[in-house]
C-alpha atoms as a PDB file:
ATOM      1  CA  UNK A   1       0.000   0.000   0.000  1.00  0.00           C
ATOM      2  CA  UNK A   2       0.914   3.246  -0.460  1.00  0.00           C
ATOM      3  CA  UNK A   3       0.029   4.576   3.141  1.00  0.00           C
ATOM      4  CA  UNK A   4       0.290   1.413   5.164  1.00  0.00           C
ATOM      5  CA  UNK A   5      -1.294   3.278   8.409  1.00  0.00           C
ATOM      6  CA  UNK A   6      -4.239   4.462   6.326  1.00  0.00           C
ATOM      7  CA  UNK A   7      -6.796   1.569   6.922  1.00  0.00           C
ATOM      8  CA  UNK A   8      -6.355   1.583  10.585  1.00  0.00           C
ATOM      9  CA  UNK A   9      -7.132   4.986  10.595  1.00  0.00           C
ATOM     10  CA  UNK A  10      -9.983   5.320   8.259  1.00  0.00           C
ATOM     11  CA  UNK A  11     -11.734   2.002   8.259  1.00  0.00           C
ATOM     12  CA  UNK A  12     -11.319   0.014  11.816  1.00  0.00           C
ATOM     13  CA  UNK A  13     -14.580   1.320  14.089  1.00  0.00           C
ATOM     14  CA  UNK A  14     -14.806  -1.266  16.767  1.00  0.00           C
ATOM     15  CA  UNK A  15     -11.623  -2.865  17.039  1.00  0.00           C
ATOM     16  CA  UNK A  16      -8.433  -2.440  18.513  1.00  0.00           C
ATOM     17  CA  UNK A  17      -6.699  -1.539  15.450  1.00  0.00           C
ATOM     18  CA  UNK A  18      -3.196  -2.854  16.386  1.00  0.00           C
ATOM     19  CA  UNK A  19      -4.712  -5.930  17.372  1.00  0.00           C
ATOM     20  CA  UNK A  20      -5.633  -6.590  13.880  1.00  0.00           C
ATOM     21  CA  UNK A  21      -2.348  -6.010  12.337  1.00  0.00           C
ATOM     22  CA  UNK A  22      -0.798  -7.960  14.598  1.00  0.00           C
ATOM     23  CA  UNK A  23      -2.748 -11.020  13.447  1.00  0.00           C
ATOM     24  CA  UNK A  24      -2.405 -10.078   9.958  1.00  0.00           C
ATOM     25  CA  UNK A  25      -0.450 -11.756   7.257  1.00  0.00           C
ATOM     26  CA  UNK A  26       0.201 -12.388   4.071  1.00  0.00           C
ATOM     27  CA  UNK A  27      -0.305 -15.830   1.750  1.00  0.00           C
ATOM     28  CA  UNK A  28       0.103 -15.536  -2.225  1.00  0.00           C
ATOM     29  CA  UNK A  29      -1.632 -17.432  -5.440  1.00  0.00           C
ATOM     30  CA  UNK A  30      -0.459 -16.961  -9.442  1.00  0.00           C
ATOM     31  CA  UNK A  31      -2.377 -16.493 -11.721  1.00  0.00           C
ATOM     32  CA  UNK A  32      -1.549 -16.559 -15.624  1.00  0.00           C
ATOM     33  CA  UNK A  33       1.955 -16.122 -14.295  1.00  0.00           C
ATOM     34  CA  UNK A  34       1.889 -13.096 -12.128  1.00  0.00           C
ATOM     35  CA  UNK A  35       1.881 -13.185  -8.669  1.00  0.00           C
ATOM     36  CA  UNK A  36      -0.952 -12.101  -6.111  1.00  0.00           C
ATOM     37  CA  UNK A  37      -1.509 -11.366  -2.646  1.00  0.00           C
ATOM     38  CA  UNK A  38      -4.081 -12.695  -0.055  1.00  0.00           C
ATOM     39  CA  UNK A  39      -4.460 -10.643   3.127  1.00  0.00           C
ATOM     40  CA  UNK A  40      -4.737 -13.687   5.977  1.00  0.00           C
ATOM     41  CA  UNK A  41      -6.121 -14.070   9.080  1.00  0.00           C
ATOM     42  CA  UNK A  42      -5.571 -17.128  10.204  1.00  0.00           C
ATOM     43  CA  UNK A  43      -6.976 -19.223  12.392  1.00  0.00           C
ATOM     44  CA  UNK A  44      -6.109 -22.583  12.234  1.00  0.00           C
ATOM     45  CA  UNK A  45      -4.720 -24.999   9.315  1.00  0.00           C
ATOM     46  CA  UNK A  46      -7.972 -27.014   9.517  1.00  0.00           C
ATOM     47  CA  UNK A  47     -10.584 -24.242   9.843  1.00  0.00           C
ATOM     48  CA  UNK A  48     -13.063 -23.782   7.423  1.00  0.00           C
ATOM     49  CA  UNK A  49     -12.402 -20.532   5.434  1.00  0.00           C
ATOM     50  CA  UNK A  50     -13.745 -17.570   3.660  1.00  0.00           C
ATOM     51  CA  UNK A  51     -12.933 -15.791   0.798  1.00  0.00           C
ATOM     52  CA  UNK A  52     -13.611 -11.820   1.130  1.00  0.00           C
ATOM     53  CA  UNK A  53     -13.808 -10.467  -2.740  1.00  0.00           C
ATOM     54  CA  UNK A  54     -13.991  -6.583  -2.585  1.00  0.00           C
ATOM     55  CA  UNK A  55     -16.091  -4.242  -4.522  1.00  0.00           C
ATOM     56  CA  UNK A  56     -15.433  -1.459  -7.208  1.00  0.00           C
ATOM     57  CA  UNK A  57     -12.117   0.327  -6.536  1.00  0.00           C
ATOM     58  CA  UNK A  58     -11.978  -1.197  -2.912  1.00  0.00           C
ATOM     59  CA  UNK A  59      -8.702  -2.810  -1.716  1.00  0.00           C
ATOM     60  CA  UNK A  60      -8.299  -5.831   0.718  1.00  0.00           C
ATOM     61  CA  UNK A  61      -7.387  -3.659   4.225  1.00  0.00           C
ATOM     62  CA  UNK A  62     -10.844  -2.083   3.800  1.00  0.00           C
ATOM     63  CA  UNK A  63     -12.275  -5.703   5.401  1.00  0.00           C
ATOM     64  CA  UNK A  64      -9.201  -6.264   7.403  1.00  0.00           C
ATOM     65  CA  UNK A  65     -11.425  -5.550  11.016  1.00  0.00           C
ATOM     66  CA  UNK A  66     -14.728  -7.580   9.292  1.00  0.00           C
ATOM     67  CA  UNK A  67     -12.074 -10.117   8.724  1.00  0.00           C
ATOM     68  CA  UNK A  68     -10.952  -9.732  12.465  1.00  0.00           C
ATOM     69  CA  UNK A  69     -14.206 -10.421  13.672  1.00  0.00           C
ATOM     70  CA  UNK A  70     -14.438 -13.194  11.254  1.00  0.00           C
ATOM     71  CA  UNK A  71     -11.826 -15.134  12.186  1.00  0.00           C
ATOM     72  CA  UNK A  72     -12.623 -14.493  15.760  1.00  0.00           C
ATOM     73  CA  UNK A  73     -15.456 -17.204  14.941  1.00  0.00           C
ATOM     74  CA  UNK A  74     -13.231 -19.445  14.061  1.00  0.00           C
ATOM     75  CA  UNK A  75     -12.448 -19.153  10.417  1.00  0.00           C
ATOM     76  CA  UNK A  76      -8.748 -18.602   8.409  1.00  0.00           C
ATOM     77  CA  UNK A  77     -10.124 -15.505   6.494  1.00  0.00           C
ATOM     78  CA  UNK A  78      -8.377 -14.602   3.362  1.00  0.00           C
ATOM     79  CA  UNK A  79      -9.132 -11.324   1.044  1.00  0.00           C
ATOM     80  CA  UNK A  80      -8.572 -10.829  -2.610  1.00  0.00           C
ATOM     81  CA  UNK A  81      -6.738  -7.715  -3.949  1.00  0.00           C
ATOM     82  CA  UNK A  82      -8.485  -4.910  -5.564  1.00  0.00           C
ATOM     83  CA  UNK A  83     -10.257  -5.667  -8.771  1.00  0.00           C
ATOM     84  CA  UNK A  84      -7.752  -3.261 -11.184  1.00  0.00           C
ATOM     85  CA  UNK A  85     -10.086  -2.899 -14.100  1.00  0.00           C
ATOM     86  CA  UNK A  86     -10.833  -6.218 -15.062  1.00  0.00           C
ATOM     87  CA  UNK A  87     -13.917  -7.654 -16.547  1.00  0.00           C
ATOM     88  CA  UNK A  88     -16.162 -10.379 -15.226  1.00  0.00           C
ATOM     89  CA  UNK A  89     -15.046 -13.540 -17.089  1.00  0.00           C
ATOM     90  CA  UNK A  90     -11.427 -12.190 -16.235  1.00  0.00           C
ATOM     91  CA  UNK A  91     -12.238 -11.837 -12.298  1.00  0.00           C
ATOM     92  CA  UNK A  92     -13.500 -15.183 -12.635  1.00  0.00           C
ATOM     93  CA  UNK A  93     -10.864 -17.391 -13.183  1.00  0.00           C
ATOM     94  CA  UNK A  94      -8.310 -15.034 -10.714  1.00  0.00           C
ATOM     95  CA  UNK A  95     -10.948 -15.885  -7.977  1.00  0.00           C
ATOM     96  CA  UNK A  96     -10.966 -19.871  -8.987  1.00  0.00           C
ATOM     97  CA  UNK A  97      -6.990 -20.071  -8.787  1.00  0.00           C
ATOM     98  CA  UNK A  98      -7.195 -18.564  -5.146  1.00  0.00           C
ATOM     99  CA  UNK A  99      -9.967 -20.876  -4.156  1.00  0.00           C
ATOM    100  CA  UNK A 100      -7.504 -23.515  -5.616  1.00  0.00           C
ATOM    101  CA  UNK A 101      -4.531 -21.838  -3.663  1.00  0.00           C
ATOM    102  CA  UNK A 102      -6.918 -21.848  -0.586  1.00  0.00           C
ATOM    103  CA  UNK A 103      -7.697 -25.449  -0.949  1.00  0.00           C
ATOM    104  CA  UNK A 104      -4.222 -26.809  -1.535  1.00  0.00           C
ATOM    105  CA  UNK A 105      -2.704 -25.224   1.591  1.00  0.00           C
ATOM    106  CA  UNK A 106      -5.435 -25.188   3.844  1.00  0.00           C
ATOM    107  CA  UNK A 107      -8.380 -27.211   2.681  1.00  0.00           C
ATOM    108  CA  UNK A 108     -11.710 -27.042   0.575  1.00  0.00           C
ATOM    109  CA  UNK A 109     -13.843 -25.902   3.081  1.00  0.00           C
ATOM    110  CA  UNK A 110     -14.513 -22.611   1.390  1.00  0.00           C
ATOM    111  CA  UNK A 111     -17.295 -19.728   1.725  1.00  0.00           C
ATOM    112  CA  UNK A 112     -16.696 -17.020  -0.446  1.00  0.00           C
ATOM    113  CA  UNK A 113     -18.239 -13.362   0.785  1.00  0.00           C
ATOM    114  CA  UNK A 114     -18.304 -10.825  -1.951  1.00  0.00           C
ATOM    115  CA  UNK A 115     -19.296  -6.983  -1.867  1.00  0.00           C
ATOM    116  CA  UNK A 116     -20.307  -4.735  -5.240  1.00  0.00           C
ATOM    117  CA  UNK A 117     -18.774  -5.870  -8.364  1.00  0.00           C
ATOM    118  CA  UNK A 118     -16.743  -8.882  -5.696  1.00  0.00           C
ATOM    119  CA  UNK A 119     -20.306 -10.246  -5.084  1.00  0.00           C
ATOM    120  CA  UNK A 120     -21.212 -10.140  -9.159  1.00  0.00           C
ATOM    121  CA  UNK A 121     -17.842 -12.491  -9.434  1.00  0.00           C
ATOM    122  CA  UNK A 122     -18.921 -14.428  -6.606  1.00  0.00           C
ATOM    123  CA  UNK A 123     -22.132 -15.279  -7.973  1.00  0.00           C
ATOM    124  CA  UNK A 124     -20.918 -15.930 -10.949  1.00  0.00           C
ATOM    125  CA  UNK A 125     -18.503 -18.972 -10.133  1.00  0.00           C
ATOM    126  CA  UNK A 126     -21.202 -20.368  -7.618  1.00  0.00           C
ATOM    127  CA  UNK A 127     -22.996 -20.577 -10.988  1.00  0.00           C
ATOM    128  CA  UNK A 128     -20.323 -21.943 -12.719  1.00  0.00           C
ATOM    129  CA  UNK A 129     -19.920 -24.799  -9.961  1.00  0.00           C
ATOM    130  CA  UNK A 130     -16.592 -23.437  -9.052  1.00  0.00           C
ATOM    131  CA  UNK A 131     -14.849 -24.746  -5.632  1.00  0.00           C
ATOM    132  CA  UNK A 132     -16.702 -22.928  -3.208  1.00  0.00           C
ATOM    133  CA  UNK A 133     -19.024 -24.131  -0.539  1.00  0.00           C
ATOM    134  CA  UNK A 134     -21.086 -22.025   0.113  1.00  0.00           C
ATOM    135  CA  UNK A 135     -21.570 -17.665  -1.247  1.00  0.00           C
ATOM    136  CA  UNK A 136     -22.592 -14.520   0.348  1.00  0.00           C
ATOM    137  CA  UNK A 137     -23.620 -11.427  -2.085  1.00  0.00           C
ATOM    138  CA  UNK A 138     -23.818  -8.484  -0.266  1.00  0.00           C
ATOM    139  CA  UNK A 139     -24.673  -4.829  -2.959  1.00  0.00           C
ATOM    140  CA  UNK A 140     -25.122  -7.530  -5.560  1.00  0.00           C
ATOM    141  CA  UNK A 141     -25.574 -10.169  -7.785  1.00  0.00           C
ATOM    142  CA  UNK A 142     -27.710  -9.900 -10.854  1.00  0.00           C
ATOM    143  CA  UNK A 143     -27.550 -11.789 -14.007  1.00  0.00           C
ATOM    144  CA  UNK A 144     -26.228  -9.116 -15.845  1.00  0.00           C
ATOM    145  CA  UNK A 145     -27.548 -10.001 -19.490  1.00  0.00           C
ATOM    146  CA  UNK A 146     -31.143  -9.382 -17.897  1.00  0.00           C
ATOM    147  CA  UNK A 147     -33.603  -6.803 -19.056  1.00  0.00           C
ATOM    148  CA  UNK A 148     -35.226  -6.626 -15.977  1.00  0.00           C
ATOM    149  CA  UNK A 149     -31.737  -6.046 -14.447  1.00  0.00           C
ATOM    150  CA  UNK A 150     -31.021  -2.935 -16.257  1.00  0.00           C
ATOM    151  CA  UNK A 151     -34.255  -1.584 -15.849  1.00  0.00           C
ATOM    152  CA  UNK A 152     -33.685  -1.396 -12.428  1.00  0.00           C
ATOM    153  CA  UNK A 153     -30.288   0.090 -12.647  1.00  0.00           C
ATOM    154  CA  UNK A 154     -30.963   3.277 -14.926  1.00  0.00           C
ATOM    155  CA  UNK A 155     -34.156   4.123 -12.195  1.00  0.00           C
ATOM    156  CA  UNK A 156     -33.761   6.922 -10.428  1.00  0.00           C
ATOM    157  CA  UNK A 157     -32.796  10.127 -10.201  1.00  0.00           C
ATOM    158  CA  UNK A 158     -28.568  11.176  -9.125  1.00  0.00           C
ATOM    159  CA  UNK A 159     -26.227   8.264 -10.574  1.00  0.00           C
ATOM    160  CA  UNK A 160     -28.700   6.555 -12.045  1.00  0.00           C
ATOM    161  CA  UNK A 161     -29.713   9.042 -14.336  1.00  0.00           C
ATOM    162  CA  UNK A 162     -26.198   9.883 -15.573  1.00  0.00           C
ATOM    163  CA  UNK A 163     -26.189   5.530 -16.560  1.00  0.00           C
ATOM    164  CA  UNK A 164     -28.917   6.083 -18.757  1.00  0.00           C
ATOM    165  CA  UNK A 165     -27.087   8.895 -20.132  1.00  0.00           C
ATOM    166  CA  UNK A 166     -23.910   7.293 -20.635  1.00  0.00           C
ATOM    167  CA  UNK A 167     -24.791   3.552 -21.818  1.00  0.00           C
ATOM    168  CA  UNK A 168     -25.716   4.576 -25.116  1.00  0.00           C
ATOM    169  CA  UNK A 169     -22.106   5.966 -25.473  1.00  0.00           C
ATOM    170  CA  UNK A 170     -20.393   3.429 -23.840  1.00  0.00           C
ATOM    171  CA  UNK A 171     -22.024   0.522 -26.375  1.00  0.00           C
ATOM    172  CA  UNK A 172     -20.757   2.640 -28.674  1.00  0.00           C
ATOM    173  CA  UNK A 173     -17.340   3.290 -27.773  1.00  0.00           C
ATOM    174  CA  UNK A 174     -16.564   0.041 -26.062  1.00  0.00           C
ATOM    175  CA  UNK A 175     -16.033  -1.991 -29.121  1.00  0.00           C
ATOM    176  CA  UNK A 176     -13.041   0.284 -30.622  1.00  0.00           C
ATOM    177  CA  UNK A 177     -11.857   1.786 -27.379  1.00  0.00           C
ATOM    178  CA  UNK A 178     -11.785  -1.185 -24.980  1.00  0.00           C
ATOM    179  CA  UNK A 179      -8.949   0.245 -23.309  1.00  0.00           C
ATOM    180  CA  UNK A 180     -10.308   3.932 -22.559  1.00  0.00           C
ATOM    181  CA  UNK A 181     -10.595   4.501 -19.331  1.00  0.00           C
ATOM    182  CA  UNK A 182     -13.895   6.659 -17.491  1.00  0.00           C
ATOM    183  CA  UNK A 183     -13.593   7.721 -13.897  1.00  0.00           C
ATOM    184  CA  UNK A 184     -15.799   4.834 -11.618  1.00  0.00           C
ATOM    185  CA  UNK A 185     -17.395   7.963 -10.100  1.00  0.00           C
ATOM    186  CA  UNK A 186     -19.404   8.612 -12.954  1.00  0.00           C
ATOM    187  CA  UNK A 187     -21.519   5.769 -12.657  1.00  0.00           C
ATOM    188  CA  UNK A 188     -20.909   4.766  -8.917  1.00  0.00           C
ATOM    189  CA  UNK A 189     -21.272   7.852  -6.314  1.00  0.00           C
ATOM    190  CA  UNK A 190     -19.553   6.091  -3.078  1.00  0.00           C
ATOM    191  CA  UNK A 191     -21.676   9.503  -1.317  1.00  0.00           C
ATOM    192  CA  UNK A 192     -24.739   9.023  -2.936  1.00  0.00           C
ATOM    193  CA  UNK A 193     -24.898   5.601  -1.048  1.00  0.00           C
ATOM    194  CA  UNK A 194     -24.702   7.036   2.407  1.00  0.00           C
ATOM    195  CA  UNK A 195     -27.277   5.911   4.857  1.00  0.00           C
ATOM    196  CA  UNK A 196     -29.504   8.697   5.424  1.00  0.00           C
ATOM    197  CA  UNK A 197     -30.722   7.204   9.106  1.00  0.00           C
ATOM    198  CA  UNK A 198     -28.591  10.015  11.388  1.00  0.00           C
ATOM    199  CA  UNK A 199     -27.118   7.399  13.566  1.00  0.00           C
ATOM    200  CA  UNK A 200     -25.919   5.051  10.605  1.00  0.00           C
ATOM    201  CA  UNK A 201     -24.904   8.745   8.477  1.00  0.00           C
ATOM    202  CA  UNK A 202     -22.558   9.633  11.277  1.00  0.00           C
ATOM    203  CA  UNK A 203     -20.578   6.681  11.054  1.00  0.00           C
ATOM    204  CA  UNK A 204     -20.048   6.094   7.613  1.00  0.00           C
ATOM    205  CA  UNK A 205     -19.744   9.920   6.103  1.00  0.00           C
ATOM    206  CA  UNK A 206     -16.177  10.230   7.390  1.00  0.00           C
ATOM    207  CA  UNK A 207     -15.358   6.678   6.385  1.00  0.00           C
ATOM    208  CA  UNK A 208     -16.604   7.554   3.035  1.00  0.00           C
ATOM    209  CA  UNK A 209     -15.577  11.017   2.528  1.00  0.00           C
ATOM    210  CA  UNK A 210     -12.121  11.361   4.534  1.00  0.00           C
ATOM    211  CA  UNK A 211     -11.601   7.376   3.882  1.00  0.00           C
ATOM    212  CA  UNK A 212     -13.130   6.318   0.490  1.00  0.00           C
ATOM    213  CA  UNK A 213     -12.782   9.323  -1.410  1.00  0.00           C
ATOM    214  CA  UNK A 214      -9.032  10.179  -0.040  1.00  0.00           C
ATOM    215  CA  UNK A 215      -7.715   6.801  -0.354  1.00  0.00           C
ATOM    216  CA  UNK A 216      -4.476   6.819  -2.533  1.00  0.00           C
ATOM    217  CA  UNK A 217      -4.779   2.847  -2.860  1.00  0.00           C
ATOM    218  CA  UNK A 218      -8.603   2.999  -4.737  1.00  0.00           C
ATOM    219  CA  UNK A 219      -8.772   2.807  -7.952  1.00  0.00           C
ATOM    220  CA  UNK A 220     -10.446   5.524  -9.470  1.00  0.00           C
ATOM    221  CA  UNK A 221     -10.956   4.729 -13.284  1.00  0.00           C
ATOM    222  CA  UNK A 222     -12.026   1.519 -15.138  1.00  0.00           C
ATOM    223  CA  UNK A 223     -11.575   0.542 -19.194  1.00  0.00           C
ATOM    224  CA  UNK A 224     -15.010   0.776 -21.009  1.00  0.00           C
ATOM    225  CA  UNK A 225     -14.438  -3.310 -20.820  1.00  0.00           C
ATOM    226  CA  UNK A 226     -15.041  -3.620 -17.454  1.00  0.00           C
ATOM    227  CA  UNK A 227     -17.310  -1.082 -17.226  1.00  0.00           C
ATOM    228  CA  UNK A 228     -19.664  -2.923 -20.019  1.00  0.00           C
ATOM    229  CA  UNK A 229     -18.957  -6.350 -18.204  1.00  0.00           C
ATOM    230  CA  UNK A 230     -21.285  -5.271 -15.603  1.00  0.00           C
ATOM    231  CA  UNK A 231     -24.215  -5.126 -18.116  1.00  0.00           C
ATOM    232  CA  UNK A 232     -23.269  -7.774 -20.594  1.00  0.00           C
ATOM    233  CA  UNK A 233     -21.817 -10.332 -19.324  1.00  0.00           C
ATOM    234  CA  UNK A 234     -23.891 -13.836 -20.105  1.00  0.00           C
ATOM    235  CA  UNK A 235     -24.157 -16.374 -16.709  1.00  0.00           C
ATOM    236  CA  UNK A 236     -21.606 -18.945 -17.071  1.00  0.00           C
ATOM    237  CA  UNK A 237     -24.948 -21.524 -16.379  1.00  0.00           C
ATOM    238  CA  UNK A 238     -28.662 -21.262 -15.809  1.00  0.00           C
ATOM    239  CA  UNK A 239     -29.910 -19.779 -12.983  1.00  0.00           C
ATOM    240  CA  UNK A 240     -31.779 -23.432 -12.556  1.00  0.00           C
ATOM    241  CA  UNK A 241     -28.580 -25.255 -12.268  1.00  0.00           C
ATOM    242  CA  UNK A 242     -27.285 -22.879  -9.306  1.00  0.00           C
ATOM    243  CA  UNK A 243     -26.736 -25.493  -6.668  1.00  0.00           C
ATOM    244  CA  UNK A 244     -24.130 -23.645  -4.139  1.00  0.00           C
ATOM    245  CA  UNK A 245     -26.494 -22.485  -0.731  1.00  0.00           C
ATOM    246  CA  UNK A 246     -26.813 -19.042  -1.434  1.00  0.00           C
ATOM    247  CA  UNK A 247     -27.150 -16.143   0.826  1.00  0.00           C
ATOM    248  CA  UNK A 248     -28.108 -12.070  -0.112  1.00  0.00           C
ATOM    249  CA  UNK A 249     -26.839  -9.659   2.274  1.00  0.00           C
ATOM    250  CA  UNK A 250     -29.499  -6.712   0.917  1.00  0.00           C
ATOM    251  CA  UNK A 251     -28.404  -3.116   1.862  1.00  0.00           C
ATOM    252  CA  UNK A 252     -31.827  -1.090   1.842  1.00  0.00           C
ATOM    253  CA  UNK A 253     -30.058   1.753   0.789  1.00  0.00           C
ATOM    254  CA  UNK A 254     -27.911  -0.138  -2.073  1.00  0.00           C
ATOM    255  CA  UNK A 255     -26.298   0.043  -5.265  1.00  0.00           C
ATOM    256  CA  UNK A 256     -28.640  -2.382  -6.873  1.00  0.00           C
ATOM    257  CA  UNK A 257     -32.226  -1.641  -6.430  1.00  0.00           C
ATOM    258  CA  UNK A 258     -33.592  -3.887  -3.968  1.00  0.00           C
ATOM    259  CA  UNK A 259     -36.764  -4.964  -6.394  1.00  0.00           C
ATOM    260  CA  UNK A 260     -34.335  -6.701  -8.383  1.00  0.00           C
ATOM    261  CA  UNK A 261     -32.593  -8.544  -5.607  1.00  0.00           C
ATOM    262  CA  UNK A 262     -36.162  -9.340  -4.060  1.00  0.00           C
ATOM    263  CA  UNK A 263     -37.460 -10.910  -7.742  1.00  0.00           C
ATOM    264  CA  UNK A 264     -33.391 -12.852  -8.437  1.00  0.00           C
ATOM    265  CA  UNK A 265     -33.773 -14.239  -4.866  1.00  0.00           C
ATOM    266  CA  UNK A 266     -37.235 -15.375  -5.319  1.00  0.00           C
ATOM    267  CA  UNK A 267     -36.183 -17.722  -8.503  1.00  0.00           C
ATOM    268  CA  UNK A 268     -33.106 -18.968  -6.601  1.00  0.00           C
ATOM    269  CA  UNK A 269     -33.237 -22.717  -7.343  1.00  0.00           C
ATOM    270  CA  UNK A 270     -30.745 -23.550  -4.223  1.00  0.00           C
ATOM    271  CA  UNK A 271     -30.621 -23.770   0.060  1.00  0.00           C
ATOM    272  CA  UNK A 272     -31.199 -20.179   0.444  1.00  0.00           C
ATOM    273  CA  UNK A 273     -31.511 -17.178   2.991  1.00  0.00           C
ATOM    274  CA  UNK A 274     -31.986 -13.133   2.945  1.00  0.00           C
ATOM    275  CA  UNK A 275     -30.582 -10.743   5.528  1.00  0.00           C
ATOM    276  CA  UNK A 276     -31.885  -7.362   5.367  1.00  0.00           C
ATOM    277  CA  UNK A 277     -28.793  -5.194   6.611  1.00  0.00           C
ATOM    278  CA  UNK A 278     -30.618  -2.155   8.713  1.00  0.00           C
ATOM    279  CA  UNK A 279     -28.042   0.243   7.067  1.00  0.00           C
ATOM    280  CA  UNK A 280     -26.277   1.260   3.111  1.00  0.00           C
ATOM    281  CA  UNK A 281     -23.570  -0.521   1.186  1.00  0.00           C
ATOM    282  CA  UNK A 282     -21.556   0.303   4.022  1.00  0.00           C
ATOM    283  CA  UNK A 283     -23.316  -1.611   6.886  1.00  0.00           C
ATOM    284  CA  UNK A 284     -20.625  -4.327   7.207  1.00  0.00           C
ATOM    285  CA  UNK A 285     -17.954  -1.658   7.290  1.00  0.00           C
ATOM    286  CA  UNK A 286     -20.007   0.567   9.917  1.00  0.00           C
ATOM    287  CA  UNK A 287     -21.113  -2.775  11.769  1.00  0.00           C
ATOM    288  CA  UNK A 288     -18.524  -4.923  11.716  1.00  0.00           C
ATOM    289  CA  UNK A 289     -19.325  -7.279  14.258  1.00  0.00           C
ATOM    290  CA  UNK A 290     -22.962  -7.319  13.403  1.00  0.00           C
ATOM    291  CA  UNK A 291     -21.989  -8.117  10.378  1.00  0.00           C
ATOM    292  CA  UNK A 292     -19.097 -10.651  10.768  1.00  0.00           C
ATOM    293  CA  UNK A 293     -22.184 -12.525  13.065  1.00  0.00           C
ATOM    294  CA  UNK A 294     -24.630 -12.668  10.300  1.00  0.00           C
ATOM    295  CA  UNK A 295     -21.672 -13.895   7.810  1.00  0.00           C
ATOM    296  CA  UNK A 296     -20.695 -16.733   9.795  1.00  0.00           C
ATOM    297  CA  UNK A 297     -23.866 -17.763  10.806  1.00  0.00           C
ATOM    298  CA  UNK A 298     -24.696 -18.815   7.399  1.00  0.00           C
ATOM    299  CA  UNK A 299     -21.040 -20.415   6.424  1.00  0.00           C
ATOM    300  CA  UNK A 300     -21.317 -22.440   9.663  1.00  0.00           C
ATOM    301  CA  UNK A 301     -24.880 -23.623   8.610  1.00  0.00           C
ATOM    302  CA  UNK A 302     -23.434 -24.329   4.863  1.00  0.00           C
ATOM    303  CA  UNK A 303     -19.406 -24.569   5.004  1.00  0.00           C
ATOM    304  CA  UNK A 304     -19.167 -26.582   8.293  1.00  0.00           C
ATOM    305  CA  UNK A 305     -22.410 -29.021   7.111  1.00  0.00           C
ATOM    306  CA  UNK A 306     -20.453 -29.847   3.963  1.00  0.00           C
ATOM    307  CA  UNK A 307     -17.819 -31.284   6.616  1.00  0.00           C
ATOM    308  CA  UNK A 308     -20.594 -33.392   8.264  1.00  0.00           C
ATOM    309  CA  UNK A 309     -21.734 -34.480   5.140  1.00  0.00           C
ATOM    310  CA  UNK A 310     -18.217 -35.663   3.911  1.00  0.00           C
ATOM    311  CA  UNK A 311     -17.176 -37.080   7.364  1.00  0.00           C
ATOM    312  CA  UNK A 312     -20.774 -38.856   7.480  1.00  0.00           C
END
């Protein structure tokens, strides 16, 4: 990082933070020959684990106290590295060859918890059967080739409004200019998505605005690729064959309108469960504990079982 104090400053709200980084450390997958880092905390070699996939410009030390509180439940907790620009089907195979690090060195007992554009990828491999347990979508999923899907994106007045404006362009441009690159901001406010409930508000402005928005680690532009991966990208399967116990972690204040998450949900052919966070996209960063509880609830009801099952 480029400010290694910054996270304990900016994103740590009810935790010691020096008690974190003394538990933290460091583990390391390749992919397609280059080599990337896993922010641990570890628990023990035979733990079940979960995989922590970021969101849209987020790095890994923005989880590092939900991963705290995490692993204080008993889990090795492991979190990917910030996204960089990539599309979908790219994401997904860098996420399958650190579930395969995971596995080899620890073991398959794996629950992966993704946030924003983490939770589209997460979805995505529980679709395509990849080696995960269990999945958690929090500010996501959505089959992204869906009508009713974009609908529900370009509602609304703010951000939403300037997507309507700017998809026609980007269809347009994408195809030649793959490569050009348009600030995230344009079509994701980070302040837009504050909680408006006073008590949640004062929490999470300064960890957007003096954390999020200051933050020389975020990355703050993405190719038209990725950006048009997030509307076009076709589900690796059929929703019908989904067969990974699936849980949405629904923000009421989120980036994707709640409607759609309510009707995806609903059609969910697999072991299943909604949590209604009381709080915006940034509920498990404002609530850490609260949040880490309802996490490993679920992966102890799904990751541990598949240990029953296997030792039965």
């Amino acid at each position: 990082m480029k400010n290694a104090a910054y996270w304990k400053s900016h994103y740590v709200n009810e935790t010691d933070p020096e008690e974190i980084e003394r538990n933290l450390k460091r583990s390391h997958f390749v992919f397609e020959g280059k080599e990337f880092e896993l922010l641990l905390l570890e628990s023990d070699k035979n733990a079940p684990n979960v995989l922590i996939s970021p969101g849209s410009g987020g790095h890994s030390y923005i989880f590092a106290e939900l991963a705290y509180q995490i692993r204080l439940r008993g889990f090795n907790v492991f979190i990917m590295p910030k996204h960089g620009g990539y599309t979908l089907p790219e994401l997904m195979p860098r996420h399958d060859a650190a579930l395969k690090h995971i596995s080899s060195h620890f073991n398959d007992r794996i629950g992966v918890y993704g946030e924003g554009l983490g939770g589209y990828v997460a979805f995505y491999l529980a679709l395509a059967h990849g080696p995960l347990k269990s999945v958690i979508c929090q500010n996501s999923p959505a089959i992204t080739t869906e009508p009713e899907y974009l609908d529900a994106m370009l509602e609304g007045k703010g951000t939403a409004q300037r997507r309507k404006l700017m998809l026609p362009l980007i269809k347009l441009l994408q195809p030649v200019f793959p490569k050009l690159r348009l600030p995230i901001s344009s079509y994701l406010d980070w302040e837009e998505l504050i909680d408006t409930n006073p008590e949640n508000k004062k929490k999470e402005a300064p960890l957007v605005k003096q954390g999020y928005l200051k933050d020389p680690d975020f990355d703050r532009w993405y190719p038209l690729a990725a950006i048009m991966s997030l509307v076009s990208t076709p589900p690796p399967n059929p929703l019908c064959s989904l067969d990974i116990p699936t849980m949405f972690l629904v923000s009421m204040r989120g980036a994707v309108p709640v409607r759609y998450l309510n009707d995806l949900y609903a059609r969910l052919p697999c072991k299943k469960k909604m949590v209604e966070a009381d709080g915006s996209v940034y509920w498990m960063l404002s609530h850490p504990k609260e949040a880490a509880n309802a996490i490993c609830d679920w992966f102890d009801e799904t990751v541990q079982a598949s240990k029953r099952i296997n030792d039965g």
